[in-house]
C-alpha atoms as a PDB file:
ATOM      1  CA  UNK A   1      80.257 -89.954 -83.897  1.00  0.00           C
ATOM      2  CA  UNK A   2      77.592 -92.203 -85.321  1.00  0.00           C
ATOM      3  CA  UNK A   3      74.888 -92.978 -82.963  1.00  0.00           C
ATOM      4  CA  UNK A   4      73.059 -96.857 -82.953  1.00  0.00           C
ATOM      5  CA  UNK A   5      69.332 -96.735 -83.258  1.00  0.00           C
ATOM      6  CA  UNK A   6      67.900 -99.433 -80.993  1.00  0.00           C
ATOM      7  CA  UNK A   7      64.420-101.080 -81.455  1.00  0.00           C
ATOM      8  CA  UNK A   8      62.865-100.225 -78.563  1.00  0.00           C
ATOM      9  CA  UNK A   9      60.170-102.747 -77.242  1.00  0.00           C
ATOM     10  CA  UNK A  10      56.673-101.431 -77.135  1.00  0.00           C
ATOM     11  CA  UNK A  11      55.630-100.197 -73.813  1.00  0.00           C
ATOM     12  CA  UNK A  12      52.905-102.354 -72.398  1.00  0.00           C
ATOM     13  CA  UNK A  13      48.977-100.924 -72.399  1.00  0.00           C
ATOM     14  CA  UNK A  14      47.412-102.731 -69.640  1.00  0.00           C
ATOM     15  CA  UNK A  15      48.883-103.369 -66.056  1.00  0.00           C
ATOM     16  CA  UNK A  16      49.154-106.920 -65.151  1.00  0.00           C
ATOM     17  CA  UNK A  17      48.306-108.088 -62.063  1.00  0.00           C
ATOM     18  CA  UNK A  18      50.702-110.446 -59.761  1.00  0.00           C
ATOM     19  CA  UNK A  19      49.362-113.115 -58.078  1.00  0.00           C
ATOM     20  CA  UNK A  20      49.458-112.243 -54.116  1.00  0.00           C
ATOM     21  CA  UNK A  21      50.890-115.609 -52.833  1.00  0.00           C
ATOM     22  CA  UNK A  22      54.208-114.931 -55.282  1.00  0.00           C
ATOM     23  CA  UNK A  23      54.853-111.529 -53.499  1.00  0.00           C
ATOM     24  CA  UNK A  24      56.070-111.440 -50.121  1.00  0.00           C
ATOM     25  CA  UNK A  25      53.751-108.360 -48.839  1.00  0.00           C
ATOM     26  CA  UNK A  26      55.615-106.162 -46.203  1.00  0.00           C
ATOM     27  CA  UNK A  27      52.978-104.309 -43.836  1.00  0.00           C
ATOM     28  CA  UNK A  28      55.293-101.947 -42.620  1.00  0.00           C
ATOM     29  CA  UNK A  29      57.381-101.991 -39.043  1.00  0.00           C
ATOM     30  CA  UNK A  30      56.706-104.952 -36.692  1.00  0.00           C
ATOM     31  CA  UNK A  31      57.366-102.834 -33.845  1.00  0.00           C
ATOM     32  CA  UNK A  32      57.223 -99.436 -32.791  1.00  0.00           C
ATOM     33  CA  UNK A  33      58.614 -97.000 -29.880  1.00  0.00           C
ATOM     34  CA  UNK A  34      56.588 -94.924 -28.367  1.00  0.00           C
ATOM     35  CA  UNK A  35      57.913 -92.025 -26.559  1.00  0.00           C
ATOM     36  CA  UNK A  36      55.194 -90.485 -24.177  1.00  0.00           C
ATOM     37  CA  UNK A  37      54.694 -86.835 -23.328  1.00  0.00           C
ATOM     38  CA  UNK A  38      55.804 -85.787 -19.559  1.00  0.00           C
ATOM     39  CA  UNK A  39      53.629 -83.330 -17.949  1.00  0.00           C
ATOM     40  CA  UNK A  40      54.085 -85.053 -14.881  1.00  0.00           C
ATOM     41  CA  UNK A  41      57.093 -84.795 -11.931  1.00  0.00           C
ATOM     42  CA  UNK A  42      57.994 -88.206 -10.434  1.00  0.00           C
ATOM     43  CA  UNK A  43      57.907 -87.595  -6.357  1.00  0.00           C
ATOM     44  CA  UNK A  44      57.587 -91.033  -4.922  1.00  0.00           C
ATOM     45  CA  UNK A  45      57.371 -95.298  -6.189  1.00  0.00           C
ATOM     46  CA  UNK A  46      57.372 -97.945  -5.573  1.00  0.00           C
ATOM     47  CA  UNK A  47      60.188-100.489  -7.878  1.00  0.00           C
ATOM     48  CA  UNK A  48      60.033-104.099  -8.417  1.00  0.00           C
ATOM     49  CA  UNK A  49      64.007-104.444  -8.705  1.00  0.00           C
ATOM     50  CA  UNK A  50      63.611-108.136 -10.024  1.00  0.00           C
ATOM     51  CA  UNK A  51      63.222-107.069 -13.470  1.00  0.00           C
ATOM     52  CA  UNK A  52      65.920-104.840 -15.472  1.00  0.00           C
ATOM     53  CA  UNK A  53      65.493-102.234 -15.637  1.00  0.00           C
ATOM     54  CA  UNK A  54      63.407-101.963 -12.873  1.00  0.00           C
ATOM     55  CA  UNK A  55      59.768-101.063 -13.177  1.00  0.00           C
ATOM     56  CA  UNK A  56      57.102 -98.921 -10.964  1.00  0.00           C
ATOM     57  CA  UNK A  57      54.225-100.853  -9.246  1.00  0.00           C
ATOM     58  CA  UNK A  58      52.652 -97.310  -7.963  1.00  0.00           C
ATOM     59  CA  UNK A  59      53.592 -93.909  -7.202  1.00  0.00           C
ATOM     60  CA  UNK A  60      53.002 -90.278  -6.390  1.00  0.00           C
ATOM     61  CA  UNK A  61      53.283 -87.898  -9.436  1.00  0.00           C
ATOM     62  CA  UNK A  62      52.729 -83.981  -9.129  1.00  0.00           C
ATOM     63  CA  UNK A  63      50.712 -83.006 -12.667  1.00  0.00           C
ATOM     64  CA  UNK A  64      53.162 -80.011 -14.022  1.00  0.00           C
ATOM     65  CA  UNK A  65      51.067 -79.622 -17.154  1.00  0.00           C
ATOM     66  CA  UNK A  66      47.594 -80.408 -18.310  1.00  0.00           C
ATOM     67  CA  UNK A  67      47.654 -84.108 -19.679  1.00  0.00           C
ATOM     68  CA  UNK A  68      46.765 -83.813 -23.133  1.00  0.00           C
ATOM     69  CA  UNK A  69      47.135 -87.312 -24.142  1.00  0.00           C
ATOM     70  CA  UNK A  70      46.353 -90.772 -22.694  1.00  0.00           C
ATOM     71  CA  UNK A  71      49.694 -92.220 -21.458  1.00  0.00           C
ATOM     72  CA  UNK A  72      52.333 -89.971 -19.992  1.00  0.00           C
ATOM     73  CA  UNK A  73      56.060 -90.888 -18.379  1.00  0.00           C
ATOM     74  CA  UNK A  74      58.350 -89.349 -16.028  1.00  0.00           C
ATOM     75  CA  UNK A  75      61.395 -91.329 -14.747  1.00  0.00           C
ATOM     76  CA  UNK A  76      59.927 -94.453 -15.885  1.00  0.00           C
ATOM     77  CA  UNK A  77      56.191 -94.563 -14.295  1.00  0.00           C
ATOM     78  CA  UNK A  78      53.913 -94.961 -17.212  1.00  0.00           C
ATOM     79  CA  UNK A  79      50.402 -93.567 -16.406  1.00  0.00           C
ATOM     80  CA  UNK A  80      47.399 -94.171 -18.603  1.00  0.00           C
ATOM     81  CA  UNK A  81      44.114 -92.441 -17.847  1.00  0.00           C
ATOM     82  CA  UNK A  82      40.798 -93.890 -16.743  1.00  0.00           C
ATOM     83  CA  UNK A  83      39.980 -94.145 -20.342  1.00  0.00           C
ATOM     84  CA  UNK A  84      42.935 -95.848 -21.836  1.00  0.00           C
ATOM     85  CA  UNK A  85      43.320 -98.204 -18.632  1.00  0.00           C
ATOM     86  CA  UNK A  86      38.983 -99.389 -19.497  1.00  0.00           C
ATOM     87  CA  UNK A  87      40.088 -99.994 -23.191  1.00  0.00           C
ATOM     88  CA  UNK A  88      43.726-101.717 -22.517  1.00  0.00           C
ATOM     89  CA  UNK A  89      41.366-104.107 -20.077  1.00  0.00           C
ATOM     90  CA  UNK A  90      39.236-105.224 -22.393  1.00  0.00           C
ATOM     91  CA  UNK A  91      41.886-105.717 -25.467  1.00  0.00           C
ATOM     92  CA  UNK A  92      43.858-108.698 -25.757  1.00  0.00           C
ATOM     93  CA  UNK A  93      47.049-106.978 -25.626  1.00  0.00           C
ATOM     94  CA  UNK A  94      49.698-108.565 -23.293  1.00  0.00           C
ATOM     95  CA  UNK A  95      52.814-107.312 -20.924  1.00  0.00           C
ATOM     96  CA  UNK A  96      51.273-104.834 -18.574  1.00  0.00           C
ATOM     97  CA  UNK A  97      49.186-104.732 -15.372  1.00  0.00           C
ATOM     98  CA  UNK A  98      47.894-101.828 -13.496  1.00  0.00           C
ATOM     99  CA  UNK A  99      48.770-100.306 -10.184  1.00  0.00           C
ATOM    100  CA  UNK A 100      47.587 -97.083  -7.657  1.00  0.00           C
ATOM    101  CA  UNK A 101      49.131 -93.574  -8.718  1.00  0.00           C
ATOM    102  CA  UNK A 102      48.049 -90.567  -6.423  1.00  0.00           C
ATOM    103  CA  UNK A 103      48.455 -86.888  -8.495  1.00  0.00           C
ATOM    104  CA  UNK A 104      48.876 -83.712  -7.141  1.00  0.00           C
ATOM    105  CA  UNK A 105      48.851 -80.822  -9.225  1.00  0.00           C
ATOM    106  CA  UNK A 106      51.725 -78.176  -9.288  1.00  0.00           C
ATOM    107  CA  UNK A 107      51.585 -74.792  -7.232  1.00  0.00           C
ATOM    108  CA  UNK A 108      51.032 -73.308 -10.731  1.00  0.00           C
ATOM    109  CA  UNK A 109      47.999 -75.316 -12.026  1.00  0.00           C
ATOM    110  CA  UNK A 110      46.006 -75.219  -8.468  1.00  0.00           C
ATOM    111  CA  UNK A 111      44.855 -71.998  -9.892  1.00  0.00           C
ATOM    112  CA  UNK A 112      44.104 -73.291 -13.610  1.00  0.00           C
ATOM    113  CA  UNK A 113      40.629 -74.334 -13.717  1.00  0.00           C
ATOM    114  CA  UNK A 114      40.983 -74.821 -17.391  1.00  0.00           C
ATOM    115  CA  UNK A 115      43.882 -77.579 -16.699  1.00  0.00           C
ATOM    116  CA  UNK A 116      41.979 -80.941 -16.328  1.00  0.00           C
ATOM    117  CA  UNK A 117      43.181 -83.323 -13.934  1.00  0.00           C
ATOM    118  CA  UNK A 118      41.698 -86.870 -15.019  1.00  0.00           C
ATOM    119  CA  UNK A 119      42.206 -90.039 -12.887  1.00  0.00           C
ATOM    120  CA  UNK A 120      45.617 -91.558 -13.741  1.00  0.00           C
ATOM    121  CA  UNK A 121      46.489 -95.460 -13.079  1.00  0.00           C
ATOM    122  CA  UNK A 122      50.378 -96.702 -13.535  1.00  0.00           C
ATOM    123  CA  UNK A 123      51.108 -99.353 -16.068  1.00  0.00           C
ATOM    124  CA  UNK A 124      53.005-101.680 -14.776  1.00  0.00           C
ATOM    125  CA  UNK A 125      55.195-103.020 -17.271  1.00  0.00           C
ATOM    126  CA  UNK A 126      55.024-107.102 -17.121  1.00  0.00           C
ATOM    127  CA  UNK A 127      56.283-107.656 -20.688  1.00  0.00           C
ATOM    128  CA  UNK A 128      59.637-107.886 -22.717  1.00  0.00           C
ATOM    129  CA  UNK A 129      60.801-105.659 -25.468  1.00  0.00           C
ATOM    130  CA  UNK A 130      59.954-107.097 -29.310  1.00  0.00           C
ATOM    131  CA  UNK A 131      58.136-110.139 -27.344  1.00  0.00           C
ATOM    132  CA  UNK A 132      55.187-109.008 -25.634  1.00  0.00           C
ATOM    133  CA  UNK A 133      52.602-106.174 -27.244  1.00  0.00           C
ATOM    134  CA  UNK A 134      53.998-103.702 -24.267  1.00  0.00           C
ATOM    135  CA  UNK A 135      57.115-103.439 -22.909  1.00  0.00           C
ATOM    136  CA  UNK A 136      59.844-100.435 -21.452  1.00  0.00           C
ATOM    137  CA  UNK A 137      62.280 -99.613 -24.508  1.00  0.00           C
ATOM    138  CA  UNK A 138      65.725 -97.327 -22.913  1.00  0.00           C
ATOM    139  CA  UNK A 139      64.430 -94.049 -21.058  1.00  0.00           C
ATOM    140  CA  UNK A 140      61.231 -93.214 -20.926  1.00  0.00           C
ATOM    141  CA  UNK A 141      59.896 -94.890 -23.815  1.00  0.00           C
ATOM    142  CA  UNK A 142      57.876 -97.843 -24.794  1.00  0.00           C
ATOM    143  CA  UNK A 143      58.526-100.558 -26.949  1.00  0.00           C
ATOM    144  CA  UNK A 144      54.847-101.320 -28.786  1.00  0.00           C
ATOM    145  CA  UNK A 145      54.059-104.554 -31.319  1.00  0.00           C
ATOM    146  CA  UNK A 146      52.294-103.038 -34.473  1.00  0.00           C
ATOM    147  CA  UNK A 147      48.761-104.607 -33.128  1.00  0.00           C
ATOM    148  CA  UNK A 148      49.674-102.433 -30.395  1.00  0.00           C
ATOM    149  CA  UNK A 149      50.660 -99.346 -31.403  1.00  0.00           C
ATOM    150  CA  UNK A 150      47.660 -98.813 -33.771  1.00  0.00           C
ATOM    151  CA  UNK A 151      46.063-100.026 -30.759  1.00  0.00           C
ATOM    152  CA  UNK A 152      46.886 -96.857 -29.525  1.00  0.00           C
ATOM    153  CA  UNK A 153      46.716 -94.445 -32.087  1.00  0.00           C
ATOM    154  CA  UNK A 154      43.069 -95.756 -32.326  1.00  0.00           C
ATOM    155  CA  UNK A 155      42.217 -94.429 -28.889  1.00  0.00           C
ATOM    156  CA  UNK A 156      44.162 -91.800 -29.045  1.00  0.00           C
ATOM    157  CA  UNK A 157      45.616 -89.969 -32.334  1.00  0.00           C
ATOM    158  CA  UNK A 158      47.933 -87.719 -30.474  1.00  0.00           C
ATOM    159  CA  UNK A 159      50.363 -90.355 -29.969  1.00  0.00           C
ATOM    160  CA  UNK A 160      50.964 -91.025 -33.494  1.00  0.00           C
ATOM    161  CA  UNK A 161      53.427 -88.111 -33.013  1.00  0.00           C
ATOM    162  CA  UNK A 162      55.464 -89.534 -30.587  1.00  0.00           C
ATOM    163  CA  UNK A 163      55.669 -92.798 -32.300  1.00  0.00           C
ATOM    164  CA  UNK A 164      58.637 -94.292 -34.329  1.00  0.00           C
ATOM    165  CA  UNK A 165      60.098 -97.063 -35.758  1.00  0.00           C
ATOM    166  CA  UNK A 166      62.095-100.099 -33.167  1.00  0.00           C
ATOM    167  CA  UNK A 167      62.538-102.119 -36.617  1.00  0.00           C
ATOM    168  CA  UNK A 168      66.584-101.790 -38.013  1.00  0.00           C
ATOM    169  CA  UNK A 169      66.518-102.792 -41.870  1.00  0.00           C
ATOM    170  CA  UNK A 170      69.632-105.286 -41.992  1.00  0.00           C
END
């Protein structure tokens, strides 16, 4: 068995640098799903049926467990807290309006002084999936643009964890 020696090229010493308009730069997912937590129990709302599927205008949620983040879902109601409805207002994010929710806590956290109840507000969900910054992905979850969902994870970290990928590499 003989073996070939081959003259190998030298390696090079200093990194060259690319010019940035000759690489096509890919930021990452275009759009994200966001799958909220559910403390809450769905007991009354009200449904615009002209959109599919159909979304809540307001409702009537009983709080099961202490919100600990600042959007929650049950049966398809969205609910953002004071907070999160303030910044979504003054952001330039689009498909979603607001709308009345009335809470009432659980037999089990009437008790709980430690459980907070804040002021909850349904998002109405105006916009379509993968076109508007905001829009109802399947059950209970969210379809968010990237501007969106970091958005989001700015005003609230917690719901980086619930957050993955809508884009499908083809």
């Amino acid at each position: 068995m003989t073996s070939t020696a081959v003259a190998a090229e030298p390696l090079p010493t200093v990194v060259q640098t690319v010019a940035a308009d000759s690489v096509h730069r890919a930021d990452g997912p275009s759009f994200f799903r966001l799958r909220p937590p559910a403390p809450i129990r769905l007991l009354a709302a009200t449904w615009d049926r002209t959109h599919n599927p159909p979304r809540a205008t307001s409702g009537h949620v009983a709080l099961e467990y202490p919100v600990t983040s600042s959007i929650v879902v049950s049966r398809n109601l969205y609910a953002v807290t004071d907070e999160m409805r303030d910044a979504l207002m003054d952001s330039d994010l689009t498909g979603f309006a607001f709308g009345a929710l009335a809470v009432t806590r659980s037999h089990h956290l009437v008790g709980d002084t430690s459980a907070r109840t804040p002021a909850l507000h349904t998002l109405v969900l105006t916009g379509r999936a993968c076109r508007s910054d905001i829009a109802p992905w399947r059950c209970d979850s969210l379809a968010l643009s990237r501007r969106a969902a970091r958005f989001f994870w700015k005003h609230d970290p917690a719901l980086l964890a619930f957050t993955t990928s809508l884009d499908v590499i083809s």
